[in-house]
PDB file of N, CA and C in Angstrom:
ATOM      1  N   UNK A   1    -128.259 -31.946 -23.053  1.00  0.00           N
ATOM      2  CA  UNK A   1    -128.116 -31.029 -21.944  1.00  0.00           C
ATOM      3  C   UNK A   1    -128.467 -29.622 -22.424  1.00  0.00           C
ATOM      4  N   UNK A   2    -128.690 -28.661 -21.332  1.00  0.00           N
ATOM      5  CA  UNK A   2    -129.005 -27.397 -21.535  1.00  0.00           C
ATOM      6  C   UNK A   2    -127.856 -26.492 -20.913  1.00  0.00           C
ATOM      7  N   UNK A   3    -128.075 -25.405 -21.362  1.00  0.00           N
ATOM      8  CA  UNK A   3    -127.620 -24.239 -20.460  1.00  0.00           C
ATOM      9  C   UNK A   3    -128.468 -23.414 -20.394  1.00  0.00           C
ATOM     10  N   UNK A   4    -128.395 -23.453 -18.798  1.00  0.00           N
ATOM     11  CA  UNK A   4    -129.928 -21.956 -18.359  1.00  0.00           C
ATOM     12  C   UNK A   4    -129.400 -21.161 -17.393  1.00  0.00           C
ATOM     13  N   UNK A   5    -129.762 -20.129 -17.496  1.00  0.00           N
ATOM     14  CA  UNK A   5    -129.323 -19.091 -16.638  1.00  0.00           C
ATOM     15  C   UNK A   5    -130.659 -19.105 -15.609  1.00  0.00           C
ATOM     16  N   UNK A   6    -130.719 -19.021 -14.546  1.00  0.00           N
ATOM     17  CA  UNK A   6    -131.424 -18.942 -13.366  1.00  0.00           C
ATOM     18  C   UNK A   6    -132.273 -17.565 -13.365  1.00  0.00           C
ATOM     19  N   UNK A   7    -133.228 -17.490 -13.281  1.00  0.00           N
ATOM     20  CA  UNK A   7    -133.611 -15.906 -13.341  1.00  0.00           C
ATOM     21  C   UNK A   7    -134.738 -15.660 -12.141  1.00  0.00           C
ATOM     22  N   UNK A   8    -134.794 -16.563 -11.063  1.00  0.00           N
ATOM     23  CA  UNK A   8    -135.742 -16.729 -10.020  1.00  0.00           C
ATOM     24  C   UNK A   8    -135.229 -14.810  -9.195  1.00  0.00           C
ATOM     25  N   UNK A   9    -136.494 -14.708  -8.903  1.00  0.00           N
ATOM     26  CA  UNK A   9    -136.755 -13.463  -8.047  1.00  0.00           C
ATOM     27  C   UNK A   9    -136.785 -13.985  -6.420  1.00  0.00           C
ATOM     28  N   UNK A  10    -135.642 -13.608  -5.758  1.00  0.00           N
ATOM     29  CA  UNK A  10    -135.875 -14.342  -4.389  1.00  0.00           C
ATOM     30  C   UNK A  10    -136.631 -13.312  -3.613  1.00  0.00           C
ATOM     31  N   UNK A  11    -137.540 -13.214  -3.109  1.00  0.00           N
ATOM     32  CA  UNK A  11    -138.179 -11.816  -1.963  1.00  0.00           C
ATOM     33  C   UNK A  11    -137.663 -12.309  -0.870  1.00  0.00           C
ATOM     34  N   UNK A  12    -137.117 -13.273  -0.711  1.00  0.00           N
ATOM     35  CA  UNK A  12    -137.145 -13.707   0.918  1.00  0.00           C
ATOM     36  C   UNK A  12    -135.358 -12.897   1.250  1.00  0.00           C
ATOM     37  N   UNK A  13    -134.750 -13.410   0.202  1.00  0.00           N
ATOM     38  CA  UNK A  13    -133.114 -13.381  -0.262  1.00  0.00           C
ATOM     39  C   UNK A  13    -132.675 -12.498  -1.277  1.00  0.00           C
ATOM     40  N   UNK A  14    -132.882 -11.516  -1.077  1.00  0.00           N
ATOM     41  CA  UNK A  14    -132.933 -10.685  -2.480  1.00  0.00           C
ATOM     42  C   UNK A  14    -131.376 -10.800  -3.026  1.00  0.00           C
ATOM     43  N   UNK A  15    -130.194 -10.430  -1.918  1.00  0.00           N
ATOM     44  CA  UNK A  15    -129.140 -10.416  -2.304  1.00  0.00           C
ATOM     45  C   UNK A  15    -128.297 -12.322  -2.697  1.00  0.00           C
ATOM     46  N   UNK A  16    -129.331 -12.913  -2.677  1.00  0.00           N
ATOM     47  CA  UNK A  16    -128.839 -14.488  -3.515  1.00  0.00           C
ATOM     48  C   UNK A  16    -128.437 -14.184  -5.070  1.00  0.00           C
ATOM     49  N   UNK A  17    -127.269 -14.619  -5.644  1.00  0.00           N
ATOM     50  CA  UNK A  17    -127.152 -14.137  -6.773  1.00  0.00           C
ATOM     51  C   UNK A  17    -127.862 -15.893  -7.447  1.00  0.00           C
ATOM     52  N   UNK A  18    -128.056 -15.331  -8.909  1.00  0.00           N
ATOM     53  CA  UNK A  18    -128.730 -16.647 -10.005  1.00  0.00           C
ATOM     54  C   UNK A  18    -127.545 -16.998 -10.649  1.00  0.00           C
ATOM     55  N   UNK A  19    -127.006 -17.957 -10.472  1.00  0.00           N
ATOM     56  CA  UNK A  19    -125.827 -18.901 -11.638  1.00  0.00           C
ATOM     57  C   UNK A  19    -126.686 -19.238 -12.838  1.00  0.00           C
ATOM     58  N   UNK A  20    -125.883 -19.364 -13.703  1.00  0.00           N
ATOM     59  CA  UNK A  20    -126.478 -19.955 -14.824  1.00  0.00           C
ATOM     60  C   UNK A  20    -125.749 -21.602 -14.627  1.00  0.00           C
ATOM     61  N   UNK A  21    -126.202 -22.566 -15.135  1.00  0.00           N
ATOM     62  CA  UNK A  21    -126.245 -24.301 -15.042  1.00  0.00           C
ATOM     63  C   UNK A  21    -126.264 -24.788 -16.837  1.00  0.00           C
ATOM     64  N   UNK A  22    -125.364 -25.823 -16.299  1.00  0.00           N
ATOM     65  CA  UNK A  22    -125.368 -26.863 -17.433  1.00  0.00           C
ATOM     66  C   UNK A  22    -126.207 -27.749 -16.632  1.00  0.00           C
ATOM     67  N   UNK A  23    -127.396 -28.193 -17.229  1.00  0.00           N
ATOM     68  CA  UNK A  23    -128.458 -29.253 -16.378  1.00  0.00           C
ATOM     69  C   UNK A  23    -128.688 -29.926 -17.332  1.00  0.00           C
ATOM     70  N   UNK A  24    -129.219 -31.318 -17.191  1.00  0.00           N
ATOM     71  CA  UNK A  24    -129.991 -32.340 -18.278  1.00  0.00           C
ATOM     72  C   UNK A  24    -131.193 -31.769 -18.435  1.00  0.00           C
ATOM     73  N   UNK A  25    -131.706 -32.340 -19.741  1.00  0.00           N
ATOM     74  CA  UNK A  25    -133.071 -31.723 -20.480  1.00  0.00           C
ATOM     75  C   UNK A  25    -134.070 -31.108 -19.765  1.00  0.00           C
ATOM     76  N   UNK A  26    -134.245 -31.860 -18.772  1.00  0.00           N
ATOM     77  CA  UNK A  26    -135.235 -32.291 -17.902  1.00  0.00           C
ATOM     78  C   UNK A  26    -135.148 -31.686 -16.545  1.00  0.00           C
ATOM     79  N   UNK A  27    -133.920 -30.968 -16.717  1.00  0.00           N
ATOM     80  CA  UNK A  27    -133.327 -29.755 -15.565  1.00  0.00           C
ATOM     81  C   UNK A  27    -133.787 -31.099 -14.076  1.00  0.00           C
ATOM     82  N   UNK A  28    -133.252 -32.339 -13.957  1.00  0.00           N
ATOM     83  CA  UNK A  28    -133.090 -32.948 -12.420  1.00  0.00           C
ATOM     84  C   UNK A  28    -131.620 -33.454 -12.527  1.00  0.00           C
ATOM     85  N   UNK A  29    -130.554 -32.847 -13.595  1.00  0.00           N
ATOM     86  CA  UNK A  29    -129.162 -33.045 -12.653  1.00  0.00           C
ATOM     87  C   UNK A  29    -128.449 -32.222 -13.064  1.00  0.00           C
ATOM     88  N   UNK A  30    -127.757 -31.822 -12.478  1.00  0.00           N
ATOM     89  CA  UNK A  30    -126.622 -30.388 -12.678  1.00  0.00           C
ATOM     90  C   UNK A  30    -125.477 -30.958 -12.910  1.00  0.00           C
ATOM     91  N   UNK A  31    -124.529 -30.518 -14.222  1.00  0.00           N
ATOM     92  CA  UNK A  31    -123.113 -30.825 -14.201  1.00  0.00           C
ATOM     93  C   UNK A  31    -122.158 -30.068 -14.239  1.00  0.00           C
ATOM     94  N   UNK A  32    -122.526 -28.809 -14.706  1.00  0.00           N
ATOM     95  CA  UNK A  32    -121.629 -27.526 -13.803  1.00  0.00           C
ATOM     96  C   UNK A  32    -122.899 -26.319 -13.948  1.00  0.00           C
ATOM     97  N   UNK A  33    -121.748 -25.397 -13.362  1.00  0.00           N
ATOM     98  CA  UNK A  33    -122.149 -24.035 -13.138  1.00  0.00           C
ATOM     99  C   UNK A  33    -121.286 -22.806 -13.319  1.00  0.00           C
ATOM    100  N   UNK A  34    -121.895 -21.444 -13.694  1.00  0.00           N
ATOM    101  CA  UNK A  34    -120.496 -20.168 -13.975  1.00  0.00           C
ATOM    102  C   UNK A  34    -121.356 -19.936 -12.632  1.00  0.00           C
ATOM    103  N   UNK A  35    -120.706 -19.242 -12.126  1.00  0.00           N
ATOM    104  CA  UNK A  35    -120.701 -18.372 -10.916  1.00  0.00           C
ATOM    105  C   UNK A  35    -120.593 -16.459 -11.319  1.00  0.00           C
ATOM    106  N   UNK A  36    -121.957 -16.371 -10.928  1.00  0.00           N
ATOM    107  CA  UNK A  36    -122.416 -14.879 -11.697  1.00  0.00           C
ATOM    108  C   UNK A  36    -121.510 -13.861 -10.398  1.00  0.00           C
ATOM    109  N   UNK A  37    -120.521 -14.362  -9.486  1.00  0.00           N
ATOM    110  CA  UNK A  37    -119.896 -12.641  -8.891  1.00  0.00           C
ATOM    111  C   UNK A  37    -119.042 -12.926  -9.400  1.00  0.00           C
ATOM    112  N   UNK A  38    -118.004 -13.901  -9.521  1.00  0.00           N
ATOM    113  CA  UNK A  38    -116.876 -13.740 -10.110  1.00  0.00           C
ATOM    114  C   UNK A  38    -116.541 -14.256 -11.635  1.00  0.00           C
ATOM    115  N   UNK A  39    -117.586 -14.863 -12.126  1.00  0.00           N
ATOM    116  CA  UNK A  39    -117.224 -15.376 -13.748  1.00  0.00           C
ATOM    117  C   UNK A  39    -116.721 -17.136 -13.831  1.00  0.00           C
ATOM    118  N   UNK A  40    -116.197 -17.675 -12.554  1.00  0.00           N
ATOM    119  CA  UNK A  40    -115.807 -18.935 -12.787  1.00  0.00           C
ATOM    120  C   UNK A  40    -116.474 -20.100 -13.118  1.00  0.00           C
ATOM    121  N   UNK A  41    -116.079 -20.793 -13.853  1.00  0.00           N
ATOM    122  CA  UNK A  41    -116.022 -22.054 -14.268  1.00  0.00           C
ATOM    123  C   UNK A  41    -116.093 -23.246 -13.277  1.00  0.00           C
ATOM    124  N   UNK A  42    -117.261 -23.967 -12.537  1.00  0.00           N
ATOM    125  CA  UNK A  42    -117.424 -25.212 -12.413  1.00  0.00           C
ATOM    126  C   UNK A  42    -118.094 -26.472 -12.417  1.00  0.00           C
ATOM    127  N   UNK A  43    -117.305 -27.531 -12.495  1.00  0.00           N
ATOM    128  CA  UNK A  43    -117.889 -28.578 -12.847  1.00  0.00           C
ATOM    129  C   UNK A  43    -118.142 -29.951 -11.390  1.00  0.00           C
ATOM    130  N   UNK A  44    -119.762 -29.745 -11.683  1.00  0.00           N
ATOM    131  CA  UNK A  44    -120.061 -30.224 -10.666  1.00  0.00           C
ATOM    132  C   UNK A  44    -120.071 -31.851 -10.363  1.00  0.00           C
ATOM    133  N   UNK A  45    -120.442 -32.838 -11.666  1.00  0.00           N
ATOM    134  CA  UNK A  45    -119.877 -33.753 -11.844  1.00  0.00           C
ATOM    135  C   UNK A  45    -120.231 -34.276 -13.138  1.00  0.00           C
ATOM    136  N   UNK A  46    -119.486 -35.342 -13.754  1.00  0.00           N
ATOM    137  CA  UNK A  46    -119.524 -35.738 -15.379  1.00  0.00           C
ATOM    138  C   UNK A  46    -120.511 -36.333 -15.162  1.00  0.00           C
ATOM    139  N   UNK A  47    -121.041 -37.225 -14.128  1.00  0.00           N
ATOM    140  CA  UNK A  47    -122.058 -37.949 -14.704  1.00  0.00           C
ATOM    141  C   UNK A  47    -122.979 -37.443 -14.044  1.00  0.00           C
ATOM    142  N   UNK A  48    -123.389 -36.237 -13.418  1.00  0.00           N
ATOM    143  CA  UNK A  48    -124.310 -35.136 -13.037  1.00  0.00           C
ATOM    144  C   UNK A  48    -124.344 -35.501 -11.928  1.00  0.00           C
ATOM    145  N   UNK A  49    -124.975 -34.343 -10.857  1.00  0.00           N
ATOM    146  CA  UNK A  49    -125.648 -34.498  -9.475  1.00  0.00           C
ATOM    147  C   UNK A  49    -126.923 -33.984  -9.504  1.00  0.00           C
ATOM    148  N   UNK A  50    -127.702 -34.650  -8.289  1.00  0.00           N
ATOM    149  CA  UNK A  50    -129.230 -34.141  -8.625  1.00  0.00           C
ATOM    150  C   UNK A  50    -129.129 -32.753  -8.052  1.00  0.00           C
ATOM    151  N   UNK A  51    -130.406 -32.267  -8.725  1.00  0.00           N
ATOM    152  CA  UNK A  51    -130.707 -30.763  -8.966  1.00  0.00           C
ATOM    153  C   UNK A  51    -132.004 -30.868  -9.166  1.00  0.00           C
ATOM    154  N   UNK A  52    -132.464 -29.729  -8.223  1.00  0.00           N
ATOM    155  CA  UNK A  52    -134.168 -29.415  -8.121  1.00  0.00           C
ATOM    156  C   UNK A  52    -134.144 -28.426  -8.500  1.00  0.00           C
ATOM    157  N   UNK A  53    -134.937 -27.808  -9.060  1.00  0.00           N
ATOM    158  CA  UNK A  53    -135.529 -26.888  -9.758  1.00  0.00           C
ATOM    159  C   UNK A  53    -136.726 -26.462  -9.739  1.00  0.00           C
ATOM    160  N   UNK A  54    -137.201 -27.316  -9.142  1.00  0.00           N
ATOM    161  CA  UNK A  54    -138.975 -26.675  -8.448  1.00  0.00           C
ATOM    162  C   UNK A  54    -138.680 -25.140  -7.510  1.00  0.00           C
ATOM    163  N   UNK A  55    -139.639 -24.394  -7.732  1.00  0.00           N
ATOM    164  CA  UNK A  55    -139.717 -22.719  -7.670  1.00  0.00           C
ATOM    165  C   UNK A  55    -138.634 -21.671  -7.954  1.00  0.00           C
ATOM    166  N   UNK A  56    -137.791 -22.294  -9.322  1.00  0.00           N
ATOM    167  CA  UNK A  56    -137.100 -21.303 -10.180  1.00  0.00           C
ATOM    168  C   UNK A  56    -137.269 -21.434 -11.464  1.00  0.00           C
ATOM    169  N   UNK A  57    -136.739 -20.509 -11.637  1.00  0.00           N
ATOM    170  CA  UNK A  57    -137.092 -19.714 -13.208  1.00  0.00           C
ATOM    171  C   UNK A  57    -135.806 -19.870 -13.866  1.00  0.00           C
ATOM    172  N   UNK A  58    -135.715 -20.102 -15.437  1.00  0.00           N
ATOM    173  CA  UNK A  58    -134.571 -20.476 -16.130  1.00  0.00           C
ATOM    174  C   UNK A  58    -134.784 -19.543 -17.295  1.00  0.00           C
ATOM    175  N   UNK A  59    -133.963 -19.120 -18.137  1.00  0.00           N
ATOM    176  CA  UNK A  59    -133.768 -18.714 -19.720  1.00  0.00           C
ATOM    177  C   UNK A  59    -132.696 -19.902 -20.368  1.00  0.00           C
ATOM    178  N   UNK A  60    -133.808 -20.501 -20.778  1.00  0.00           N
ATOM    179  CA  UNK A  60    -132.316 -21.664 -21.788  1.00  0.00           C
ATOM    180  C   UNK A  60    -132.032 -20.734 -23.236  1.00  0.00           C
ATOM    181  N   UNK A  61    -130.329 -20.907 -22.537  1.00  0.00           N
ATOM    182  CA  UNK A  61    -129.599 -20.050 -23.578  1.00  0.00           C
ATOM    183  C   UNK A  61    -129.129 -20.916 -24.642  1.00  0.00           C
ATOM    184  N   UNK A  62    -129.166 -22.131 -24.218  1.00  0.00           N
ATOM    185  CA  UNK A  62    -128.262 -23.307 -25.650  1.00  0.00           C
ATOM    186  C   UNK A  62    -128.867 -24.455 -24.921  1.00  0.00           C
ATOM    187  N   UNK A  63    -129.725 -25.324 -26.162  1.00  0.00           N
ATOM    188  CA  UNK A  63    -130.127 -26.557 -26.448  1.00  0.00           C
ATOM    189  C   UNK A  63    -129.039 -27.571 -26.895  1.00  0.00           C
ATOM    190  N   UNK A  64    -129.232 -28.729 -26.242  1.00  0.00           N
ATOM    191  CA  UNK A  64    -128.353 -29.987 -27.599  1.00  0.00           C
ATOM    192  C   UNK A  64    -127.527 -29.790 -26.902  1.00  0.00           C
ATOM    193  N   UNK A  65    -126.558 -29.646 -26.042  1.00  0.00           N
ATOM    194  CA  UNK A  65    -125.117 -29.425 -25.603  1.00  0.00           C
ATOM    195  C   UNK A  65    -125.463 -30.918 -25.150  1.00  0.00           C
ATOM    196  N   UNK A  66    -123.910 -31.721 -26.235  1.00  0.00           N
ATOM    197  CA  UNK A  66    -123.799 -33.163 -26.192  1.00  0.00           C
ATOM    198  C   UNK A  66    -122.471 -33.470 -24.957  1.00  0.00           C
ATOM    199  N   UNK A  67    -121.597 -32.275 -24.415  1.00  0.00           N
ATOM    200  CA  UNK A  67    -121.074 -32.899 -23.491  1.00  0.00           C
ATOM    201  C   UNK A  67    -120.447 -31.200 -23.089  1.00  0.00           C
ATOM    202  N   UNK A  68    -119.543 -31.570 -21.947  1.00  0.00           N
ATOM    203  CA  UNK A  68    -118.971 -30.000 -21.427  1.00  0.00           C
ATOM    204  C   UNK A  68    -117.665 -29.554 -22.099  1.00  0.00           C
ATOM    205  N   UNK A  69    -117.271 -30.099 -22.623  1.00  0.00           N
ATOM    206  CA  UNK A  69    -116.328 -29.780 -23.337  1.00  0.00           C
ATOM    207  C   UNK A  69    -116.642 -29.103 -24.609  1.00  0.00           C
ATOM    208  N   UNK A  70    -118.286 -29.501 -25.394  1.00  0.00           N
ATOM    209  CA  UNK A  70    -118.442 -28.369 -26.239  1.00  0.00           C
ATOM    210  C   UNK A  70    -118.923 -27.298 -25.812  1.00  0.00           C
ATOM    211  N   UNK A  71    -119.041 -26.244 -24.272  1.00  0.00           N
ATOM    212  CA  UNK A  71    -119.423 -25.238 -24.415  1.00  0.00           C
ATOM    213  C   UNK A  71    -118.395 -24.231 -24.107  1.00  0.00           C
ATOM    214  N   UNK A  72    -118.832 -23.174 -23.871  1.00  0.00           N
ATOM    215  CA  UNK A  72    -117.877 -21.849 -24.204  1.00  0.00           C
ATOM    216  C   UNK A  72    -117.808 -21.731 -22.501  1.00  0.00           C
ATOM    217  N   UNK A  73    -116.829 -22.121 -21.646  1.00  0.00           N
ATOM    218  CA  UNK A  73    -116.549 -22.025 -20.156  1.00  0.00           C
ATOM    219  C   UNK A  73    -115.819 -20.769 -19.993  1.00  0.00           C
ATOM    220  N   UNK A  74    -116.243 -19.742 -20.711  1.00  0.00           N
ATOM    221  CA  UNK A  74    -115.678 -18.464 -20.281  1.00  0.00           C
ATOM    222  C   UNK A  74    -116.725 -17.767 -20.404  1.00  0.00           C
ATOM    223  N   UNK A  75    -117.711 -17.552 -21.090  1.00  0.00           N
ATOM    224  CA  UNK A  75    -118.936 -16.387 -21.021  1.00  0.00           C
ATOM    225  C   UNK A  75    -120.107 -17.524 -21.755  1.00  0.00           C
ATOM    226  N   UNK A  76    -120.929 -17.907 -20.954  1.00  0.00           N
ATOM    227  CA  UNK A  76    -121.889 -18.107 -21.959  1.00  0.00           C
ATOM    228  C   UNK A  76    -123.141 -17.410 -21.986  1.00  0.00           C
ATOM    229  N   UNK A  77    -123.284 -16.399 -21.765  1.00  0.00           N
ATOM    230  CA  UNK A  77    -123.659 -15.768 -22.401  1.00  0.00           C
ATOM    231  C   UNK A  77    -123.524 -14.780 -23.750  1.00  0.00           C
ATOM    232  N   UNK A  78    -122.933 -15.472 -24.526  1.00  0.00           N
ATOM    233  CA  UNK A  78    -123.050 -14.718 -26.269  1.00  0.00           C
ATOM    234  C   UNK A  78    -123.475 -14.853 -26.581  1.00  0.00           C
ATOM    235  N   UNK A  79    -124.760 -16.340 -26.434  1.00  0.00           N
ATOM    236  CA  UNK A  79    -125.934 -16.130 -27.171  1.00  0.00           C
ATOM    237  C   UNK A  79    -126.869 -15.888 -26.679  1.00  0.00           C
ATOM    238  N   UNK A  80    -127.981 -15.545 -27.417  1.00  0.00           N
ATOM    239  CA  UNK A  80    -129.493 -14.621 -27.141  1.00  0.00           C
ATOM    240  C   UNK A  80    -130.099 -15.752 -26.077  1.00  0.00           C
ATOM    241  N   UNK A  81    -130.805 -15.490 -25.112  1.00  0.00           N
ATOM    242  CA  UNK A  81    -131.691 -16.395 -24.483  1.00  0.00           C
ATOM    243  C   UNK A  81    -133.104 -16.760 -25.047  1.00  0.00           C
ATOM    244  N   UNK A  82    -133.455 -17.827 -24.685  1.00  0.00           N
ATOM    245  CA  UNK A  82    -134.994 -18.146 -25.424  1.00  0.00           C
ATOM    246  C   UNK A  82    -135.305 -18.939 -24.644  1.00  0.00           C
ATOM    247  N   UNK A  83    -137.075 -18.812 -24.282  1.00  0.00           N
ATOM    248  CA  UNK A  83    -137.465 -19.508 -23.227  1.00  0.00           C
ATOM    249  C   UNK A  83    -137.669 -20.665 -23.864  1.00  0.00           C
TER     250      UNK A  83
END
């Protein structure tokens, strides 16, 4: 699994905010999400839900994430992003 932060430019929606996602490799299932207005923590399901990703933009911040329990569900952003 990954973690990517969303970085799509909406023109249509400008005020849509970008979550960052725990998604599979292959970014087609989502198993949680932080929520960029308030900071929270959720989990969308263990054994993922589908997720499209066709016409957005990602920064994967952490590769290899083997389940949700190893990531940091309070900020993940501490580490550097890399496309």
């Amino acid at each position: 699994m990954i973690v990517a932060k969303e970085i799509t430019e909406l023109t249509e929606s400008p005020n849509t905010p970008n979550h960052t996602y725990l998604l599979s490799d292959k970014k087609a299932k989502v198993y949680a999400y932080w929520n960029v207005v308030d900071g929270s923590f959720h989990v969308m399901s263990t054994k993922g839900a589908n997720f499209s990703a066709s016409r957005r933009r990602f920064d994967i911040i952490e590769r290899n994430v083997q389940s949700i329990n190893e990531i940091n569900t309070k900020d993940p952003f501490l580490k550097k992003s890399r496309r």
